[in-house]
N, C-alpha and C. Protein backbone atom coordinates (compact mmCIF):
# COMPACT_ATOMS: atom_id res chain seq x y z
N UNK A 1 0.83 -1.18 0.00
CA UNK A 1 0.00 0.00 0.00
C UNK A 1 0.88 1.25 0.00
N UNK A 2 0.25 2.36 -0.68
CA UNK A 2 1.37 3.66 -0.79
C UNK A 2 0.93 4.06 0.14
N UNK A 3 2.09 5.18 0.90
CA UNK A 3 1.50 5.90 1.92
C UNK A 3 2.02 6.99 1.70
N UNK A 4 1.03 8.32 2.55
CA UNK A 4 1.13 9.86 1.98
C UNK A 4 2.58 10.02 2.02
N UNK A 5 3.11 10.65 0.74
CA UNK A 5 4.47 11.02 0.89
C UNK A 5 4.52 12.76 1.94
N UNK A 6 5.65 12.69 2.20
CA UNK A 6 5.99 14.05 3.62
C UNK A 6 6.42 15.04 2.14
N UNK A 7 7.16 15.14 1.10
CA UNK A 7 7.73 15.92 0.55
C UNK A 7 6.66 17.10 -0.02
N UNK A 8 5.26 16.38 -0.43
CA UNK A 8 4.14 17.25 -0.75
C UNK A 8 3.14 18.11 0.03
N UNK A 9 2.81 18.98 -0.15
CA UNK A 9 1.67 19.39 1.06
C UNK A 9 0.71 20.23 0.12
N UNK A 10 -0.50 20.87 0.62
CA UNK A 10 -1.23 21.12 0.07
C UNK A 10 -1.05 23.00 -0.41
N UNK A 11 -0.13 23.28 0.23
CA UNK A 11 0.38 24.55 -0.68
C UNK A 11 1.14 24.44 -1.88
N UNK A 12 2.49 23.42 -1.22
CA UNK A 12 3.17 22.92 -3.02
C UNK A 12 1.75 22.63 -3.67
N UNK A 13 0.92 21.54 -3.60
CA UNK A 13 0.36 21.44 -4.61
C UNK A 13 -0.39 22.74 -5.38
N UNK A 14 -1.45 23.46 -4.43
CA UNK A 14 -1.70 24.33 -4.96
C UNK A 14 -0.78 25.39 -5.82
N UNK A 15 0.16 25.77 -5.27
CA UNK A 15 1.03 26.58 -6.47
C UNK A 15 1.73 25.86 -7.36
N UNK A 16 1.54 24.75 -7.33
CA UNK A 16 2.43 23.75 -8.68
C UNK A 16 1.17 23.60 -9.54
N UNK A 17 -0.22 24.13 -9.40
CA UNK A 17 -0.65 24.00 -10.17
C UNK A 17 -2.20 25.57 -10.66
N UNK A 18 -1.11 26.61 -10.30
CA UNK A 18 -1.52 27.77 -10.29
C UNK A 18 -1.60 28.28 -11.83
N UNK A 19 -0.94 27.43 -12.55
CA UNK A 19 -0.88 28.17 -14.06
C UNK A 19 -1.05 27.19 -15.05
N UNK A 20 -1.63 26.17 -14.21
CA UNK A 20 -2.34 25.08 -14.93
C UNK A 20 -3.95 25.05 -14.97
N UNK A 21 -5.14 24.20 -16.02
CA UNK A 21 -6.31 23.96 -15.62
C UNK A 21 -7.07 23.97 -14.47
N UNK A 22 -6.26 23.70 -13.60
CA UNK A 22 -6.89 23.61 -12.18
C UNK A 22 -6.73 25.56 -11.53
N UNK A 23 -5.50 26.38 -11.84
CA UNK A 23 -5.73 27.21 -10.75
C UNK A 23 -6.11 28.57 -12.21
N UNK A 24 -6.95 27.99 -13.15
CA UNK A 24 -7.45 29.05 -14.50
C UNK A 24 -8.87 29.00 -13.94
N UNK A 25 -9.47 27.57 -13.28
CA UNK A 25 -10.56 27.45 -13.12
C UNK A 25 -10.67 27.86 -11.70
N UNK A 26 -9.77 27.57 -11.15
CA UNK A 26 -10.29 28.12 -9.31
C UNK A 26 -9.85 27.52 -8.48
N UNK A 27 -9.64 26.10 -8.75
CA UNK A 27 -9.36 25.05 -7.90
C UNK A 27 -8.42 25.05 -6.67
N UNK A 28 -9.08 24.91 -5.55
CA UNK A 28 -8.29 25.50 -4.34
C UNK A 28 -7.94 24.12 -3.45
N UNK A 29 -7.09 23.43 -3.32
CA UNK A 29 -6.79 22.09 -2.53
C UNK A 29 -6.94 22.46 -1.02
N UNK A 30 -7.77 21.61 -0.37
CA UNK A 30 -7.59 22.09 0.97
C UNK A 30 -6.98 21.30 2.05
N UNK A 31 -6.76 19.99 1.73
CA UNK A 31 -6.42 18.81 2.53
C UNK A 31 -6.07 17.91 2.37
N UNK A 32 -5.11 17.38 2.61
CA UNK A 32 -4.34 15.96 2.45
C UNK A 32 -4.03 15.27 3.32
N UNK A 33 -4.85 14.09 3.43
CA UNK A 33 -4.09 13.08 4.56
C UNK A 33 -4.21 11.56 4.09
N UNK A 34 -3.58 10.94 4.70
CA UNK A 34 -3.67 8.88 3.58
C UNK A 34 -4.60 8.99 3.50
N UNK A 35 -4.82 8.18 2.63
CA UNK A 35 -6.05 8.00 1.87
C UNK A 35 -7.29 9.01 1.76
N UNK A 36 -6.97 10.25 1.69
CA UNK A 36 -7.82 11.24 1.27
C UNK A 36 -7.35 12.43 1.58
N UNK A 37 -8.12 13.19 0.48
CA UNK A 37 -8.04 14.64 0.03
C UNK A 37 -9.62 15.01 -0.32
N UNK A 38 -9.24 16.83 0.18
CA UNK A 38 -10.39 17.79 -0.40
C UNK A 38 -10.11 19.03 -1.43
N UNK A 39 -10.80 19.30 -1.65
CA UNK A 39 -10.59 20.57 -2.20
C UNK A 39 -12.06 21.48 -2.80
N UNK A 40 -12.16 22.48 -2.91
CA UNK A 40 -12.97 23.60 -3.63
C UNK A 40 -13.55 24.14 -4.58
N UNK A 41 -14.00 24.77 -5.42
CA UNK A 41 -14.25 25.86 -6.58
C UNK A 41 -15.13 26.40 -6.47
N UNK A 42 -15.26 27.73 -6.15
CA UNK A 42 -15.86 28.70 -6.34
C UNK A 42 -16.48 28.54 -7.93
N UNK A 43 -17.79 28.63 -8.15
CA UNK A 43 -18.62 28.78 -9.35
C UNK A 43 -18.39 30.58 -10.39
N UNK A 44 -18.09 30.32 -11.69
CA UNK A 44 -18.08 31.50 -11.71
C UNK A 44 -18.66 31.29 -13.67
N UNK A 45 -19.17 32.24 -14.02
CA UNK A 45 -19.91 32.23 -15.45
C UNK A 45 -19.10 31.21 -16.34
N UNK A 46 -17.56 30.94 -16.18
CA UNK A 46 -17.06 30.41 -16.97
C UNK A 46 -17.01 28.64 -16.74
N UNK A 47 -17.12 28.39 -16.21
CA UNK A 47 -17.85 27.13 -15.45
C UNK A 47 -18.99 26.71 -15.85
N UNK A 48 -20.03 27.38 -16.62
CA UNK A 48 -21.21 27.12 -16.70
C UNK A 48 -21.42 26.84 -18.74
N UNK A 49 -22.53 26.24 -18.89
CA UNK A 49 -22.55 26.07 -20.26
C UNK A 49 -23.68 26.82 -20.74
N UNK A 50 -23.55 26.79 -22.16
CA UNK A 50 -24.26 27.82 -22.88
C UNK A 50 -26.14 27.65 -22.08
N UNK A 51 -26.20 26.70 -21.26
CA UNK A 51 -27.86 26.53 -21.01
C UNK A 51 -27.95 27.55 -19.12
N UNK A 52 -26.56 28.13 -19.16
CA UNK A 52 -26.77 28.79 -17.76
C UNK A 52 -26.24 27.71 -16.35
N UNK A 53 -26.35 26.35 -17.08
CA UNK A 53 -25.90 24.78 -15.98
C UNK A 53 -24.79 24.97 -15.52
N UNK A 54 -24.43 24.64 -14.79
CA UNK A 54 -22.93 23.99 -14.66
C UNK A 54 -22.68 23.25 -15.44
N UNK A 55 -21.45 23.31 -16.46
CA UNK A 55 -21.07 22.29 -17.42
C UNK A 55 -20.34 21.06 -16.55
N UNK A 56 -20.99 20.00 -17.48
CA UNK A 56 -20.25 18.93 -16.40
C UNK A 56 -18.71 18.38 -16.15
N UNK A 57 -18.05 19.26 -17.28
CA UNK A 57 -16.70 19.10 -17.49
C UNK A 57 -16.38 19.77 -16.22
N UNK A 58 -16.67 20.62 -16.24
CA UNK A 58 -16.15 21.53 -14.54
C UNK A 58 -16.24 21.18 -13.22
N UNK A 59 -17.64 20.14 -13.57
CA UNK A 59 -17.75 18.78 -12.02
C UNK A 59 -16.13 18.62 -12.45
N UNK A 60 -16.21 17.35 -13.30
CA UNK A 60 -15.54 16.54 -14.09
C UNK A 60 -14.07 17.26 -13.46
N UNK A 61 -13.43 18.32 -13.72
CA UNK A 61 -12.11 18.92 -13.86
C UNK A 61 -11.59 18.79 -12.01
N UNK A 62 -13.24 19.53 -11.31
CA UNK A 62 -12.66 19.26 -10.24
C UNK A 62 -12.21 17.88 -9.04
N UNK A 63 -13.64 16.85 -9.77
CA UNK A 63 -12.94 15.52 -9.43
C UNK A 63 -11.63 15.27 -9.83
N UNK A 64 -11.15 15.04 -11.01
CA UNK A 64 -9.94 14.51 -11.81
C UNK A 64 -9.13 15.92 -10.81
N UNK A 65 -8.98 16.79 -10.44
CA UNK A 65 -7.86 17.22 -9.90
C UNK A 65 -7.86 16.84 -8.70
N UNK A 66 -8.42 16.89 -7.74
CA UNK A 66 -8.69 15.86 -6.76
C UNK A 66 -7.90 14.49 -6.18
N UNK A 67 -8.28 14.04 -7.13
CA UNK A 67 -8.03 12.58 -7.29
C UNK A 67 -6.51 12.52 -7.92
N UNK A 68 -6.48 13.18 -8.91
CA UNK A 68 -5.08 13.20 -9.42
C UNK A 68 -3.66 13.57 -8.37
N UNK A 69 -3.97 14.95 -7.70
CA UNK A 69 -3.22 15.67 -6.28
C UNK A 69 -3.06 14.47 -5.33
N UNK A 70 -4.17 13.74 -4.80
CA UNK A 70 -4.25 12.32 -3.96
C UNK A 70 -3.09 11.52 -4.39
N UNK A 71 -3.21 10.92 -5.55
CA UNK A 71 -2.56 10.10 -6.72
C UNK A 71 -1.20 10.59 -6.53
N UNK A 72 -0.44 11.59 -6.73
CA UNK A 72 0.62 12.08 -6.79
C UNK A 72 1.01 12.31 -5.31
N UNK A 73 0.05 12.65 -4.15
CA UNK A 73 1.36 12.50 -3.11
C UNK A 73 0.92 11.29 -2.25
N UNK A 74 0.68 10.26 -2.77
CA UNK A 74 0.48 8.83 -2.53
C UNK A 74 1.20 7.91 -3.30
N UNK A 75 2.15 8.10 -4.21
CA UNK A 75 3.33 7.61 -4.91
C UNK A 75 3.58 6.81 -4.40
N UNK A 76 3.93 5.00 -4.67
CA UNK A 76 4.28 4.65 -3.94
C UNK A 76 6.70 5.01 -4.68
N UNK A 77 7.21 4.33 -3.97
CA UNK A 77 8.34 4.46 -3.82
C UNK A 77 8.81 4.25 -4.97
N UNK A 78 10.18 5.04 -5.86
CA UNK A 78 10.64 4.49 -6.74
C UNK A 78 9.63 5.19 -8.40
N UNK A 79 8.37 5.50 -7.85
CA UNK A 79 7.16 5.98 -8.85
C UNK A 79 7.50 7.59 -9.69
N UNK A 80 7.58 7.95 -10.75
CA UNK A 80 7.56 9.03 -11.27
C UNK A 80 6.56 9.89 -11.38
N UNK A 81 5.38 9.39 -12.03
CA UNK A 81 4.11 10.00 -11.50
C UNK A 81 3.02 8.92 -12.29
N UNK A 82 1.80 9.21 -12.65
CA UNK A 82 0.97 8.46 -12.94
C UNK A 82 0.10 8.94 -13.91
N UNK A 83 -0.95 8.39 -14.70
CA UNK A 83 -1.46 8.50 -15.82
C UNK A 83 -3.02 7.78 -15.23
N UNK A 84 -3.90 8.66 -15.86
CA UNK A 84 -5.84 8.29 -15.48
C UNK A 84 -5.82 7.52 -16.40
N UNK A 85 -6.38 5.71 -16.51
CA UNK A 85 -6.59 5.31 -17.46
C UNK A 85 -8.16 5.14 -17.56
N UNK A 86 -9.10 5.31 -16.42
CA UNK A 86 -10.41 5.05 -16.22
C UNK A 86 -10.79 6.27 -15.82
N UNK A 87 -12.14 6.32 -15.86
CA UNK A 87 -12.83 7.37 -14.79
C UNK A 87 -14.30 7.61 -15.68
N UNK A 88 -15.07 7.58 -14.37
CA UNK A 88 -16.53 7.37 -14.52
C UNK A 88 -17.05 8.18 -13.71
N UNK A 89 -18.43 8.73 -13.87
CA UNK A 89 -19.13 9.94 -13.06
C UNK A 89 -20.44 9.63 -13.43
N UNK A 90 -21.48 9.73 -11.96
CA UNK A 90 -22.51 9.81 -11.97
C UNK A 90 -22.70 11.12 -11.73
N UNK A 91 -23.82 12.48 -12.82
CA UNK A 91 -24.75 13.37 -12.31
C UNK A 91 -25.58 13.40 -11.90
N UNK A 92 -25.93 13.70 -10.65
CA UNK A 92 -26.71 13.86 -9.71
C UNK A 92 -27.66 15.07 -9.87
N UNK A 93 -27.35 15.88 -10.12
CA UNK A 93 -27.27 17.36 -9.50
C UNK A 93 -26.62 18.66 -10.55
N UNK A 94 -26.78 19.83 -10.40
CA UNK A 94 -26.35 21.25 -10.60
C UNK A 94 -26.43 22.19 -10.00
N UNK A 95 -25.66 22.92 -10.15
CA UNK A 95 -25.85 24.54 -9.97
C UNK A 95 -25.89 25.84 -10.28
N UNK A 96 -25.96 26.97 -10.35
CA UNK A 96 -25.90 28.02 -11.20
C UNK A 96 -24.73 28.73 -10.40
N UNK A 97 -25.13 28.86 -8.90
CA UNK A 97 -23.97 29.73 -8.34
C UNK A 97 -23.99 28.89 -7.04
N UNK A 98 -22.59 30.05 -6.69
CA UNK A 98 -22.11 29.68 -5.28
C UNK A 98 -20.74 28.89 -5.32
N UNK A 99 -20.37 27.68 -4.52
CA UNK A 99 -19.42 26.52 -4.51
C UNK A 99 -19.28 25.37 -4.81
N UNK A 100 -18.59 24.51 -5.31
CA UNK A 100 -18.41 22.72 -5.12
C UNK A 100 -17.44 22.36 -4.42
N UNK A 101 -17.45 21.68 -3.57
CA UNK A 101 -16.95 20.76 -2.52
C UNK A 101 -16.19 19.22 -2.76
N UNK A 102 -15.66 18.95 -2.73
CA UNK A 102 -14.73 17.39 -3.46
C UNK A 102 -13.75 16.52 -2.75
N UNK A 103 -14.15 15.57 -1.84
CA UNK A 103 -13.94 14.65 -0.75
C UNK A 103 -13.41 13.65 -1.90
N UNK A 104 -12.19 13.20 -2.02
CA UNK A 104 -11.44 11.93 -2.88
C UNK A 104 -11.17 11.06 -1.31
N UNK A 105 -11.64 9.91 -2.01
CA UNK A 105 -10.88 8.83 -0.88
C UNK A 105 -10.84 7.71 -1.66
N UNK A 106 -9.51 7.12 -1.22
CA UNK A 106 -8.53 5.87 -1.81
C UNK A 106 -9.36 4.70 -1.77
N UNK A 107 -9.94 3.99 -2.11
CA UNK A 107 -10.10 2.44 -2.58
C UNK A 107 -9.23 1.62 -2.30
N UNK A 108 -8.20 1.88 -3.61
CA UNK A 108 -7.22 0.64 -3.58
C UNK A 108 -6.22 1.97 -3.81
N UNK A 109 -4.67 1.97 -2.78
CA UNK A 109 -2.94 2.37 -3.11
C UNK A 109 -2.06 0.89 -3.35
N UNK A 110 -2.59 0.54 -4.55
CA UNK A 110 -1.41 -0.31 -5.34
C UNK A 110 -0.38 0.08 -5.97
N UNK A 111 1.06 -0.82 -5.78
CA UNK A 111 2.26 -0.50 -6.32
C UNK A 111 2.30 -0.13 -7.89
N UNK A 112 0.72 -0.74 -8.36
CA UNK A 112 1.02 -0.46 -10.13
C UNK A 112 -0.18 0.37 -10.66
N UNK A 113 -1.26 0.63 -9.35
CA UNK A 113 -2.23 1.28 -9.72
C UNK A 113 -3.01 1.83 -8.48
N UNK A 114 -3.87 2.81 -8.74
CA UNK A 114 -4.37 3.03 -7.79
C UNK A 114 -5.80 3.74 -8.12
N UNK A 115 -6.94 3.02 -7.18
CA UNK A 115 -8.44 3.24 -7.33
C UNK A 115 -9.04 4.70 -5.95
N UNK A 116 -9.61 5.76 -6.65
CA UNK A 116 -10.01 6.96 -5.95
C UNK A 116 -11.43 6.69 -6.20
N UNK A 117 -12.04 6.97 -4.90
CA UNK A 117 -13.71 7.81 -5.32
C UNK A 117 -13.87 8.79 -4.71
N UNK A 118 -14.72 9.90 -5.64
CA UNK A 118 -14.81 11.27 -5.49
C UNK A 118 -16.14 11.44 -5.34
N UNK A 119 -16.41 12.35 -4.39
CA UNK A 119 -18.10 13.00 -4.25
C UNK A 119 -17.63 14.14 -4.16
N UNK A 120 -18.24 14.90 -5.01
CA UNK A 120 -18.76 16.31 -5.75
C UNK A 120 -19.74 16.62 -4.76
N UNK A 121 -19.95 17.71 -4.10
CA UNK A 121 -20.76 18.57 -3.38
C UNK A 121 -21.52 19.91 -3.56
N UNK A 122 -22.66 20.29 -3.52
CA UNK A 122 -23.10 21.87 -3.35
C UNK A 122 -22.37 22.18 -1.77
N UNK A 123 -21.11 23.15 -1.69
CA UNK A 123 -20.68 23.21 -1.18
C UNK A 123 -21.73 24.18 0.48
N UNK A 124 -22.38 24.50 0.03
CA UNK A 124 -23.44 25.34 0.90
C UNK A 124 -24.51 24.65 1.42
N UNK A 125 -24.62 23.07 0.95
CA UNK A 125 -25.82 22.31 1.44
C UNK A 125 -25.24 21.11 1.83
N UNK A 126 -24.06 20.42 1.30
CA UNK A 126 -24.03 18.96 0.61
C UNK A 126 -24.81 18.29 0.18
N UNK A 127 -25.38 18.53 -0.83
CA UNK A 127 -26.15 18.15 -1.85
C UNK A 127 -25.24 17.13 -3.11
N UNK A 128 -24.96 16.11 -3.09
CA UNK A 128 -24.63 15.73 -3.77
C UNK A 128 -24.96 15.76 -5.55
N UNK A 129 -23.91 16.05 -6.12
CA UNK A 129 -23.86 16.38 -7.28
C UNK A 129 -23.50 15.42 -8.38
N UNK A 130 -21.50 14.80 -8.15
CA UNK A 130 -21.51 13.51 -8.47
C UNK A 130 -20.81 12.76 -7.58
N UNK A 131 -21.04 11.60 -8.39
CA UNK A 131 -20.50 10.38 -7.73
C UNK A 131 -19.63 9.67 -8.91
N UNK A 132 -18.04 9.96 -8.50
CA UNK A 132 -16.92 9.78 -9.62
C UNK A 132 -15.77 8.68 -8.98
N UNK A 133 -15.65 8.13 -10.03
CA UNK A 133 -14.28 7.11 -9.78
C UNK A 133 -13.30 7.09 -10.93
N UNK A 134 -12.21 7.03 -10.21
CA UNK A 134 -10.96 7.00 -11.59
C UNK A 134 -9.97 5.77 -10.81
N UNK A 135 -9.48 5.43 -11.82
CA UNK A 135 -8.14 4.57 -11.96
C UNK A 135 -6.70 5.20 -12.69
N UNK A 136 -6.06 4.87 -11.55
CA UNK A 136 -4.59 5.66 -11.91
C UNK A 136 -3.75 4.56 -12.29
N UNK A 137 -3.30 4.58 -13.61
CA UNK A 137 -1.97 3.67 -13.61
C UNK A 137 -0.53 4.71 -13.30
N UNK A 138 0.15 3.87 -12.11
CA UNK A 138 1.55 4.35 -11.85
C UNK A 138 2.71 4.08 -12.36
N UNK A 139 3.59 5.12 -13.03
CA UNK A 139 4.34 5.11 -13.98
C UNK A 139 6.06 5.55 -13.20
């Protein structure tokens, strides 16, 4: 089983990924500990699709970063980093405004792979939104 590496924390992550997809859209990491992580996004017009919805790519972006941040400081030893070969999402839910909320917790920390599930939140109710799983192959 991998266990949380000490070298990462949830500020490196956040500024290692300030000028990437995750910090264009908002994405704010708030927590890391074995086998799970949280994190944030503030809702904002660009997030939303031409019908006024939340586009579901923007659920979607904030699970997969989530899960991915988890993934990377759960390495197991010897690991470079890792690659999503799966990932599945149930919609539940939308919103127009306000927050989403994103609780990742570990399944399976295997030496050659590793299984996350993510719940997506109305961050102001917990209202569940989705219900997401990915598979990481470790590289």
């Amino acid at each position: 089983m991998s266990i949380l590496r000490t070298d990462l924390s949830v500020d490196s992550l956040n500024r290692d990924a300030a000028e990437c997809l995750p910090g264009f859209l908002g994405v704010e990491f708030l927590s890391l500990e074995q086998g799970r992580a949280s994190s944030r996004m503030p809702l904002r017009p660009l997030h939303l699709a031409p019908n006024q919805r939340l586009h579901a790519a923007s659920l979607i972006a904030l699970a997969d970063t989530t899960t991915g941040h988890a993934t990377m400081a759960h390495l197991p030893a010897g690991a470079r980093s890792f690659a999503t070969i799966e990932l599945k999402s149930n919609h539940l839910g939308t919103l127009t405004e306000g927050a989403i909320a994103c609780v990742a917790t570990a399944v399976h920390l295997g030496r050659t792979t590793q299984v996350w599930d993510a719940v997506v939140t109305d961050e102001a109710t917990g209202r569940q939104l989705v219900l997401y799983r990915c598979t990481q192959m470790i590289l």
